[in-house]
Protein backbone atom coordinates (compact mmCIF):
# COMPACT_ATOMS: atom_id res chain seq x y z
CA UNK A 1 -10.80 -26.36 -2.48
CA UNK A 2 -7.21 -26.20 -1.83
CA UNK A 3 -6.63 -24.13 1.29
CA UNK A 4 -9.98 -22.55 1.32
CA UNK A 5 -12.85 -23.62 3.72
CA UNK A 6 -15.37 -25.94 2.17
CA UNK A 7 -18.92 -24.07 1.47
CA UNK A 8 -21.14 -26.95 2.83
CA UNK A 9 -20.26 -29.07 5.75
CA UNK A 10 -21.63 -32.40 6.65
CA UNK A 11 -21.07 -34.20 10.03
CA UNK A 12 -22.78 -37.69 10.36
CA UNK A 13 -22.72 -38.91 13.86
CA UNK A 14 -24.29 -36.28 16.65
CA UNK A 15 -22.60 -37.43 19.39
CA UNK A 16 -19.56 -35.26 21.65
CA UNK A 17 -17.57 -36.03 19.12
CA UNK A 18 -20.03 -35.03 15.71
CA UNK A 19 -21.75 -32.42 17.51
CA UNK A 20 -18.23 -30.68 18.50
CA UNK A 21 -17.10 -30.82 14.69
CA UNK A 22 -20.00 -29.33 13.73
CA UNK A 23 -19.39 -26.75 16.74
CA UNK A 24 -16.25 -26.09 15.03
CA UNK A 25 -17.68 -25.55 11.46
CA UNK A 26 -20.35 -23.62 12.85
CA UNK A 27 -17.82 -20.90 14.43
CA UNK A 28 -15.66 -20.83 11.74
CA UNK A 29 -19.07 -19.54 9.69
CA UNK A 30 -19.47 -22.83 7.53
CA UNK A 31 -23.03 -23.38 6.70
CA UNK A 32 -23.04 -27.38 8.28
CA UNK A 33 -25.28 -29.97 8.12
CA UNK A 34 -25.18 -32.73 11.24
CA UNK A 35 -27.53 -36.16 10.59
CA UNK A 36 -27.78 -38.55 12.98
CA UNK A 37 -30.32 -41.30 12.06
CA UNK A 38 -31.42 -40.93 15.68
CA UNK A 39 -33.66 -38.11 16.28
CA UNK A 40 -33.33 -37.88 19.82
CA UNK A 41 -30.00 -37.89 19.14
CA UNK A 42 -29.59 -35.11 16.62
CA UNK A 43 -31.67 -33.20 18.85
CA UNK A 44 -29.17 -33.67 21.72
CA UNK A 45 -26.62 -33.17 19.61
CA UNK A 46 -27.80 -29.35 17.54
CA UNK A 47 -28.56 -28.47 22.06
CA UNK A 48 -25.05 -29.18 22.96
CA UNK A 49 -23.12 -27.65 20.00
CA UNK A 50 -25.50 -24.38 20.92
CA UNK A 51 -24.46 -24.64 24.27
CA UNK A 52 -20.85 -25.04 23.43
CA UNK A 53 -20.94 -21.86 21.14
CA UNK A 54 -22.14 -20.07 24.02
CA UNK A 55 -19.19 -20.74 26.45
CA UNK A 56 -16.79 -19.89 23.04
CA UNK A 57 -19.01 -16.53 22.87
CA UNK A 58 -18.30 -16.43 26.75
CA UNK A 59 -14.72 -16.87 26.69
CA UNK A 60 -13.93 -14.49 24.15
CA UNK A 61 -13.40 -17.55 21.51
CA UNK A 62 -15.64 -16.67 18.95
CA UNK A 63 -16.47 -13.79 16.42
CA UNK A 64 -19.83 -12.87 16.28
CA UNK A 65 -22.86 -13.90 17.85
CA UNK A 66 -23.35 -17.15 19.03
CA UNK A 67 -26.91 -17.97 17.95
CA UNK A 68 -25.93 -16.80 14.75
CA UNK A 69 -23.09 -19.29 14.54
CA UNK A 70 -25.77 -22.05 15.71
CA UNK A 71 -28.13 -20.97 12.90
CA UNK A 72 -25.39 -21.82 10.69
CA UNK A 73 -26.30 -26.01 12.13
CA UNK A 74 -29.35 -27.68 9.85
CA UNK A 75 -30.69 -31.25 11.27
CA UNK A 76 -29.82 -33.51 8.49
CA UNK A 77 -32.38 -36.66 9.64
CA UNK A 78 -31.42 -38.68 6.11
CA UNK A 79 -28.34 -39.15 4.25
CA UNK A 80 -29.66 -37.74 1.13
CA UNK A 81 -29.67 -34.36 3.04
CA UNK A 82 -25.81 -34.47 2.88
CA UNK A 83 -26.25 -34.15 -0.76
CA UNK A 84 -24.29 -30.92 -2.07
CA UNK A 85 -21.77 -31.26 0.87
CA UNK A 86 -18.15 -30.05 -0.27
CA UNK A 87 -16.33 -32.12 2.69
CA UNK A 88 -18.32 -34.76 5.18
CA UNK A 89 -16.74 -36.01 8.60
CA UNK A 90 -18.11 -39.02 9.82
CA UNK A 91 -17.81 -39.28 14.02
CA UNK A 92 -19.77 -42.72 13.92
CA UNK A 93 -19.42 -45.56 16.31
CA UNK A 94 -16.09 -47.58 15.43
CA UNK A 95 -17.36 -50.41 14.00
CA UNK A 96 -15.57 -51.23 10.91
CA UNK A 97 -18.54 -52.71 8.51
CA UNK A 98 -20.69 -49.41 9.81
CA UNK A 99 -18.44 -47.24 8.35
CA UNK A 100 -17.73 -48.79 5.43
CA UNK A 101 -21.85 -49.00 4.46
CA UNK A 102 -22.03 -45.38 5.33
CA UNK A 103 -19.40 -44.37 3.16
CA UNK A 104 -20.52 -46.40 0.39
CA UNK A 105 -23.88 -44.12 0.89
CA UNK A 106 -21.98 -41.35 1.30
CA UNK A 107 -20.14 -41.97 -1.59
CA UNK A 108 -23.35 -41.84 -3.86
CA UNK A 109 -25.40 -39.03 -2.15
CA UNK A 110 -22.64 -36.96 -2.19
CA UNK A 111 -20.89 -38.05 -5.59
CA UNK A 112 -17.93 -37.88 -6.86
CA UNK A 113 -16.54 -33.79 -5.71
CA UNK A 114 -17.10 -34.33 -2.18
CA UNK A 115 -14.43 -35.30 0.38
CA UNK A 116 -15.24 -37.79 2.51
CA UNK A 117 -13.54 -37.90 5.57
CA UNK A 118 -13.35 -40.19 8.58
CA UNK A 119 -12.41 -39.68 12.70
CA UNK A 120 -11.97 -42.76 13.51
CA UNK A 121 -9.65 -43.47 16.64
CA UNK A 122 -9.53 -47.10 16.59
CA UNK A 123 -9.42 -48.51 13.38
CA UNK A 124 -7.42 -48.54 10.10
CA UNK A 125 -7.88 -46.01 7.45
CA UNK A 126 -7.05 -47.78 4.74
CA UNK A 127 -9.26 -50.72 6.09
CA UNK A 128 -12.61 -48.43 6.38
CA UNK A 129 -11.74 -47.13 2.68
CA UNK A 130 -11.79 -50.62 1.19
């Protein structure tokens, strides 16, 4: 994958920061999966990114057509819809035992091609990777 864009993204976390990686994967004309294991969430989450396509569209900031960039976003409601997933960013709360049982989920839904990644802020790297 070396300096090409992955085919399938996953984002796990909806929140401002999930939903505005997605964004991003979205307009760059990824096909990207977001999961949140709250539904309300997720559904908060697919609205906003939308939204925030729309001021990109509005500002001159993105190619194309906005709701075709949104169309791009699929709900993910379970981890095992991550599955196939060339690269997955995880925007979940920074709690350090959290993301280390996600990953080890992530780690067998997606198997061993995928890149996992993390955005964690707060904690160490090499600490959630452990």
């Amino acid at each position: 994958m070396a300096n090409e864009l992955p085919a399938v993204l996953g984002v796990v976390g909806a929140g401002t920061m999930g939903s505005g990686i997605a964004q991003l994967g979205a307009a760059a004309g990824i096909e990207t999966r977001l999961h949140d294991p709250d539904e309300a969430a997720l559904e908060k989450g697919i609205a906003a990114l939308a939204k925030g396509l729309a001021k990109l569209a509005e500002k001159g900031r993105l190619d194309g057509d906005p709701d075709e960039a949104a169309a791009r976003v699929t709900a993910a409601p379970s981890l095992e819809d991550l599955a196939g997933c060339d690269l997955v960013i995880e925007a979940a709360p920074e709690d350090l035992e959290v993301k280390r049982r996600l990953f080890a989920s992530l780690a067998e839904v997606c198997g061993p091609e995928a890149i996992l990644a993390t955005n964690t802020s707060s904690l160490s790297v090499t600490a959630v990777a452990a």
